[in-house]
N, C-alpha and C. Protein backbone atom coordinates (compact mmCIF):
# COMPACT_ATOMS: atom_id res chain seq x y z
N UNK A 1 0.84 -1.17 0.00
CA UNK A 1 0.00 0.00 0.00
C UNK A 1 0.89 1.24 0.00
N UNK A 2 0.41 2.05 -0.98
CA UNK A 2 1.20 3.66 -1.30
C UNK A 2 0.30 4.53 -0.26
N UNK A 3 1.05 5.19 0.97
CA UNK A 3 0.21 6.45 1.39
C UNK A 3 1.04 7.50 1.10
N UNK A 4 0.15 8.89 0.22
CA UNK A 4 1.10 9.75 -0.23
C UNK A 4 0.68 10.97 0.90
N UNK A 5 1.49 11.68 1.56
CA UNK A 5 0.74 12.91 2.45
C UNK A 5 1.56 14.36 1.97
N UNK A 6 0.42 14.94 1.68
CA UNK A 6 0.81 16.18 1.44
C UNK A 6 0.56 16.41 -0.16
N UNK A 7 1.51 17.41 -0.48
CA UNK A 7 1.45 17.17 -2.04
C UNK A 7 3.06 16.65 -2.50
N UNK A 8 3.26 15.78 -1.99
CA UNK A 8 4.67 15.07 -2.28
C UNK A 8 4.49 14.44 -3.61
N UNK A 9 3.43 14.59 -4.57
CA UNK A 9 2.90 13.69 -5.98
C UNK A 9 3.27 15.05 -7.15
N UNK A 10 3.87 15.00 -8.06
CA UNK A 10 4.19 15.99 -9.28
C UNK A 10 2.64 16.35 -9.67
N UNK A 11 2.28 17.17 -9.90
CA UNK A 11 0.90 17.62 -10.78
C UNK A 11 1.87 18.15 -12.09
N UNK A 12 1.20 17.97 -13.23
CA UNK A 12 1.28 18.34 -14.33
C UNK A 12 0.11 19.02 -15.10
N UNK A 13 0.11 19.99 -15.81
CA UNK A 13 -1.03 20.74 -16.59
C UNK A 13 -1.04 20.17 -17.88
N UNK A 14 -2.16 19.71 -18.38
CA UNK A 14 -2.24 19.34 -20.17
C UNK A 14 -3.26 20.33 -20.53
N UNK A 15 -3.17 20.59 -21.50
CA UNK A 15 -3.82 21.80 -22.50
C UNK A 15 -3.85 21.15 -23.72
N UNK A 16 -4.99 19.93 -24.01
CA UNK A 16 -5.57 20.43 -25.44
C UNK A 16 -6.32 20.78 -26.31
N UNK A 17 -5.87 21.10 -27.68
CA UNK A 17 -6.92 21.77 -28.14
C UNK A 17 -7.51 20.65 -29.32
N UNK A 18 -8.52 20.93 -29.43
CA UNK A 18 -8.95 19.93 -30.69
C UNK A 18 -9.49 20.27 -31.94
N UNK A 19 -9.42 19.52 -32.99
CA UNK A 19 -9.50 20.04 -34.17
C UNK A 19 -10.76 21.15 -34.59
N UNK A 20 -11.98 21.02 -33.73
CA UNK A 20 -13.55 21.77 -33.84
C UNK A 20 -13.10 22.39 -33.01
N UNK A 21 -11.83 23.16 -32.79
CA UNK A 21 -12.05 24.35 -31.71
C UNK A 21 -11.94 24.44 -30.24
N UNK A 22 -12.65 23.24 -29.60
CA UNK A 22 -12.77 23.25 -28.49
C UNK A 22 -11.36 22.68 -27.68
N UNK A 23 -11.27 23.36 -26.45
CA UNK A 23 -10.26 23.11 -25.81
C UNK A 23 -10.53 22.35 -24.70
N UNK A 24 -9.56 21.74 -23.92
CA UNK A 24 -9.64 20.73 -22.38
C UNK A 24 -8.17 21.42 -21.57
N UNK A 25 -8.21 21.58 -20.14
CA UNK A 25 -7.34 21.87 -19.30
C UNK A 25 -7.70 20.66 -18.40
N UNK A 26 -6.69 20.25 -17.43
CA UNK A 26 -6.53 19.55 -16.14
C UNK A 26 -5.59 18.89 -15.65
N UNK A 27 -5.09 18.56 -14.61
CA UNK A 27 -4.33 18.53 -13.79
C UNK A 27 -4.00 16.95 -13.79
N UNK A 28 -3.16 16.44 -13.99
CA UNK A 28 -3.02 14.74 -13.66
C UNK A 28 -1.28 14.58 -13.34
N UNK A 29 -1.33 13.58 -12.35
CA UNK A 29 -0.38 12.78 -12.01
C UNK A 29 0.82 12.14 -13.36
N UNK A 30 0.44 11.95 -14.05
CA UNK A 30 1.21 11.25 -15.16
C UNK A 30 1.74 12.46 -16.28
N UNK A 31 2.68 12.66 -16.57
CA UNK A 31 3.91 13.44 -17.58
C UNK A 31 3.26 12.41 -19.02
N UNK A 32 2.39 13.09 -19.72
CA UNK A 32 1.80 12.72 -21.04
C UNK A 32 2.92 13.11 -21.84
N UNK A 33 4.08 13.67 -21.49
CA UNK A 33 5.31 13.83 -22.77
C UNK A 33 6.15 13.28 -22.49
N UNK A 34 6.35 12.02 -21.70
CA UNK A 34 6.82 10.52 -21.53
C UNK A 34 6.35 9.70 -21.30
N UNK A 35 4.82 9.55 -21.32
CA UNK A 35 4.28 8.17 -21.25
C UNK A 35 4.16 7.72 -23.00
N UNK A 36 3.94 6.76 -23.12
CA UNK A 36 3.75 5.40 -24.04
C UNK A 36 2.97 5.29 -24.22
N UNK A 37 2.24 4.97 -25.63
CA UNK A 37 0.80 5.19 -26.10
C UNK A 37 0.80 3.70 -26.03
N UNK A 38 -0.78 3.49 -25.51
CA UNK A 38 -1.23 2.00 -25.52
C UNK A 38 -2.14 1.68 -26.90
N UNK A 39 -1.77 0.96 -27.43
CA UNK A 39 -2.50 0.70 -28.80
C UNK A 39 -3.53 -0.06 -28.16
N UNK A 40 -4.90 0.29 -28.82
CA UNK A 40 -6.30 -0.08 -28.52
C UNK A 40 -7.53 -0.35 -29.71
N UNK A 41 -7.28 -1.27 -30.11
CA UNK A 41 -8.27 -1.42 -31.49
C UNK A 41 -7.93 -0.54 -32.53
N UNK A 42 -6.56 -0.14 -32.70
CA UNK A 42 -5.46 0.40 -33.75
C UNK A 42 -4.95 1.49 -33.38
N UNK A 43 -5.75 1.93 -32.48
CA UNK A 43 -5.29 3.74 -32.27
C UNK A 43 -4.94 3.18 -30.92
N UNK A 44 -3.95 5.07 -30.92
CA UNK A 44 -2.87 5.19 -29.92
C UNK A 44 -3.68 6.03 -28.80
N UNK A 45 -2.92 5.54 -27.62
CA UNK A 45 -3.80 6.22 -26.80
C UNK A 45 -2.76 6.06 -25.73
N UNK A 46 -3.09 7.95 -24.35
CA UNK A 46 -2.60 8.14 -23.55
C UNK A 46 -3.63 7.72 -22.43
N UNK A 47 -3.73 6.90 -21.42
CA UNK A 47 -4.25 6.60 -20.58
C UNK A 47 -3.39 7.31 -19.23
N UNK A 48 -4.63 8.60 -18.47
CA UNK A 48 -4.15 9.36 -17.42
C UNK A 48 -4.48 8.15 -16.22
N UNK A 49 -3.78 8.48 -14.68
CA UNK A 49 -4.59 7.91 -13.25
C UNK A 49 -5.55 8.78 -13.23
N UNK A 50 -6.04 9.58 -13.62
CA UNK A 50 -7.42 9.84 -13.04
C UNK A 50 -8.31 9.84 -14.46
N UNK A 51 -8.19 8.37 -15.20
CA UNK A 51 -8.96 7.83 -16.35
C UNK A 51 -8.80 8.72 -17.25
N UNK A 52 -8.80 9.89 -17.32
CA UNK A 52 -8.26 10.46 -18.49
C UNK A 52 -8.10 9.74 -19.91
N UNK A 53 -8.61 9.34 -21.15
CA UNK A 53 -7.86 8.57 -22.49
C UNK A 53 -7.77 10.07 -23.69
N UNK A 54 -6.81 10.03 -23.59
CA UNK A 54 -6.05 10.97 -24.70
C UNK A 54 -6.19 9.94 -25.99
N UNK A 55 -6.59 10.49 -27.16
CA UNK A 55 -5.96 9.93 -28.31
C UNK A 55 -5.08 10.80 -28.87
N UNK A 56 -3.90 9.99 -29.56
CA UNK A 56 -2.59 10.18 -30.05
C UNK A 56 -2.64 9.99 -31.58
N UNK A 57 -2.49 11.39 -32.38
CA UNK A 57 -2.66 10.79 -33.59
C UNK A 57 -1.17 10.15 -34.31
C-alpha cells in the first residue's frame, strides 16, 4: 500500500486543443510527454490515473 501525504505527488497541466475548436485543461499525475501510447483497437492512446484517455494521432 502507497500512502502519499501532502502534495509530495508531481501535478502536471495538459492543455488540449482539438481540431472543432474546443479546448480541455486539467491537472493529472502522469507526464503525457513521456508516457507510451497504448495501442487499442489500432489507435494510440494516452491513458491518465485519473482515467483520463487521450488519443494520439
Amino acid at each position: 500500500m502507497i500512502i502519499y501525504r501532502g502534495s509530495s505527488v508531481k501535478k502536471y497541466p495538459v492543455h488540449l486543443s482539438f481540431k472543432n475548436g474546443l479546448d480541455m485543461q486539467f491537472e493529472t499525475d502522469t507526464n503525457v510527454k513521456l508516457t507510451e501510447p497504448q495501442y487499442i483497437n489500432g489507435g494510440q492512446f494516452i491513458v491518465t490515473e485519473n482515467e483520463y484517455i487521450i488519443n494520439v494521432p
